[in-house]
C-alpha atoms as a PDB file:
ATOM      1  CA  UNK A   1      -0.966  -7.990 -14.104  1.00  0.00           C
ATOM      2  CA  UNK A   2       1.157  -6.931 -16.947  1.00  0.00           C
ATOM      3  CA  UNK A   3      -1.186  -4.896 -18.458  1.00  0.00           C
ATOM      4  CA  UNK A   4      -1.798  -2.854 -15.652  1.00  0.00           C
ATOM      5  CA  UNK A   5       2.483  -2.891 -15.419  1.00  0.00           C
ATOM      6  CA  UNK A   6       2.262  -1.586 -18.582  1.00  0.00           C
ATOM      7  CA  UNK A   7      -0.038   1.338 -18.149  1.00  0.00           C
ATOM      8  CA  UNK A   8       1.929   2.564 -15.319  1.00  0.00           C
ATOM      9  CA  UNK A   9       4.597   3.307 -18.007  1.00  0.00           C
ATOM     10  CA  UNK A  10       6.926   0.370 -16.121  1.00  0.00           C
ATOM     11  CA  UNK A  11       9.296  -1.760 -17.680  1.00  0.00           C
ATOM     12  CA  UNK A  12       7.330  -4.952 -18.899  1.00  0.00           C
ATOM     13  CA  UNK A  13      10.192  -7.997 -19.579  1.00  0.00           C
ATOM     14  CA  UNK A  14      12.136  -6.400 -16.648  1.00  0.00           C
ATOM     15  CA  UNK A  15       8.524  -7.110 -14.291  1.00  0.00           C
ATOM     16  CA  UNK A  16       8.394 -10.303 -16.308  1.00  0.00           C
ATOM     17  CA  UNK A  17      11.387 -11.378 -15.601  1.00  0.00           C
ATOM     18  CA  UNK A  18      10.650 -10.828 -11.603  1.00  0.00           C
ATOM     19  CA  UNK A  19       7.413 -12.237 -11.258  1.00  0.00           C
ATOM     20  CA  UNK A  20       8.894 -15.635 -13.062  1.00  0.00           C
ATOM     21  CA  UNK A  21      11.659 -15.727 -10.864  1.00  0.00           C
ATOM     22  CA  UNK A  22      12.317 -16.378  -7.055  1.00  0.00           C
ATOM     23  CA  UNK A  23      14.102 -13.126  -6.692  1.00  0.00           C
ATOM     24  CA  UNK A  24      11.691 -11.710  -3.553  1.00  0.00           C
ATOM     25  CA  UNK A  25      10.546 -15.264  -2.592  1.00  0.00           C
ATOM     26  CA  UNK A  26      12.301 -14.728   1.058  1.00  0.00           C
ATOM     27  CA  UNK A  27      10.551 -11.087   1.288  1.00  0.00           C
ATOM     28  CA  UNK A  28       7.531 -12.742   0.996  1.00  0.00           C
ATOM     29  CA  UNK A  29       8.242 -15.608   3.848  1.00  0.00           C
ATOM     30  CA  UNK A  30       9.122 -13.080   5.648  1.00  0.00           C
ATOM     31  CA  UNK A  31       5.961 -11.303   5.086  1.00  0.00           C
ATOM     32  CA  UNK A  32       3.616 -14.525   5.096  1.00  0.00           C
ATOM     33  CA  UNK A  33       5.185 -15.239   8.407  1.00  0.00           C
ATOM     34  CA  UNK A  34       4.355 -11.336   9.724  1.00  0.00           C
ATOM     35  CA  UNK A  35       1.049 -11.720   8.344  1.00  0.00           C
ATOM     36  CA  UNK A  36       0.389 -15.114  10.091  1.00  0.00           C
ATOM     37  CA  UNK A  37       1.492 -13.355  13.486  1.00  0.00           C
ATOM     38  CA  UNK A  38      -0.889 -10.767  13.629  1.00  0.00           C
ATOM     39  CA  UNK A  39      -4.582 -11.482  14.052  1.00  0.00           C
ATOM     40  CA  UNK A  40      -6.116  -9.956  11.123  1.00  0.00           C
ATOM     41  CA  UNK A  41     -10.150 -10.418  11.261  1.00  0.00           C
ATOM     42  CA  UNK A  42     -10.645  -8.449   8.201  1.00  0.00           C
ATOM     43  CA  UNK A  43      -9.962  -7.382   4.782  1.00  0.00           C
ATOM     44  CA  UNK A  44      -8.620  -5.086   4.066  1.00  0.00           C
ATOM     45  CA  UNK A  45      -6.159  -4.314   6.564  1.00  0.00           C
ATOM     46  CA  UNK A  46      -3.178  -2.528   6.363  1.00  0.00           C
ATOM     47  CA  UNK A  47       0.032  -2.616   8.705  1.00  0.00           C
ATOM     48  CA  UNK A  48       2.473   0.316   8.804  1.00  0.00           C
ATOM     49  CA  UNK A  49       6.302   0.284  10.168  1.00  0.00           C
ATOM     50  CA  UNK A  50       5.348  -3.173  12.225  1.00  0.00           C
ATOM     51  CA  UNK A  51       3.200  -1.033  14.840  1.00  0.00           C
ATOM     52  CA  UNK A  52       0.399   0.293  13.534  1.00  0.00           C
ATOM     53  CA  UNK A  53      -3.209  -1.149  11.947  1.00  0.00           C
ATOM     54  CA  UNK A  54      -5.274   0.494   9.843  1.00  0.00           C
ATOM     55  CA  UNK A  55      -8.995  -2.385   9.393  1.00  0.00           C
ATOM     56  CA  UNK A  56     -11.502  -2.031   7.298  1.00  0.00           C
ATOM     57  CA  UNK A  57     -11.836   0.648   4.698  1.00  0.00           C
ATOM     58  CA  UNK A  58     -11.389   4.079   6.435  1.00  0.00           C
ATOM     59  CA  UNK A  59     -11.045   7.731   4.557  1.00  0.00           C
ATOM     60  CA  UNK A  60      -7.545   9.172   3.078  1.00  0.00           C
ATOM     61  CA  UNK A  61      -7.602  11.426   6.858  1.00  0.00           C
ATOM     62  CA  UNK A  62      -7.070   8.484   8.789  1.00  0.00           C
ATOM     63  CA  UNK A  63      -3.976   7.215   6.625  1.00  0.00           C
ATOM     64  CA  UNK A  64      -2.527  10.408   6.312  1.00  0.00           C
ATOM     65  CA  UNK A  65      -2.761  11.117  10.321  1.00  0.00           C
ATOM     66  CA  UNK A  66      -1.162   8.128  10.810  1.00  0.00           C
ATOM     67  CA  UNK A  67       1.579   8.406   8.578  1.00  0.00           C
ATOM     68  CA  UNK A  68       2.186  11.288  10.081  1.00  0.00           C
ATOM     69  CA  UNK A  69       2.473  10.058  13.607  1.00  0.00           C
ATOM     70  CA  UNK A  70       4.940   7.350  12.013  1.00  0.00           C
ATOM     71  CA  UNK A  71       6.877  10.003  10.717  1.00  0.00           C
ATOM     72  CA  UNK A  72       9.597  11.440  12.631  1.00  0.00           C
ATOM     73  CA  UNK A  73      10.261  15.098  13.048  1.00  0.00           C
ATOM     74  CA  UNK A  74      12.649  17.096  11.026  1.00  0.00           C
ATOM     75  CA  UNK A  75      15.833  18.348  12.160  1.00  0.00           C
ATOM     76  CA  UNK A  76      13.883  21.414  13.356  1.00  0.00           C
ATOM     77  CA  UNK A  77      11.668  19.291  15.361  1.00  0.00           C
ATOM     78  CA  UNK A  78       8.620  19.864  13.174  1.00  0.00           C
ATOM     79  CA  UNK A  79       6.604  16.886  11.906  1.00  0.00           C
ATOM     80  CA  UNK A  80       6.163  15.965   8.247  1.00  0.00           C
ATOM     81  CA  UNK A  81       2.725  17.173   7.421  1.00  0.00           C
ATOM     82  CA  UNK A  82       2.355  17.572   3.716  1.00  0.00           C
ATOM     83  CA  UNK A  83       3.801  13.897   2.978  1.00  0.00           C
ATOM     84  CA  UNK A  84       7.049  15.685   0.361  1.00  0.00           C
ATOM     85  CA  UNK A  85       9.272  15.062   3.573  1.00  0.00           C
END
């Protein structure tokens, strides 16, 4: 895991330091217990803003559609479509 911390150029003792300590141990109760609520059947499966599923492995179209959808419009009422909103 550090390695590949590492070779994204991120600061290793600083992830050290995290992964050793109970610092986002509540996150991830939180998370274990959102997980355990839904009824995933496969892997992988991917949940976005608590309302949406994305199963299985499906192309970069149908993750970008849906973010969009999840993302609300501007103030000029258009919709975030190249994902630098």
């Amino acid at each position: 895991v550090l390695a590949h911390i590492n070779a994204l150029g991120l600061p290793v003792d600083e992830a050290r330091n995290i992964i050793n300590s109970d610092a986002f141990s509540e996150e991830l109760r939180r998370d274990a217990y959102d997980c355990q609520q839904i009824p995933i059947r496969s892997v992988p499966f991917f949940v976005f803003d608590n309302r949406v599923g994305i199963k299985g492995v499906e192309p970069l179209e149908v993750f970008t559609r849906t973010l969009q959808q999840l993302t609300p419009p501007d103030s000029t009422g258009a919709s975030c479509t190249d994902m630098s909103c």
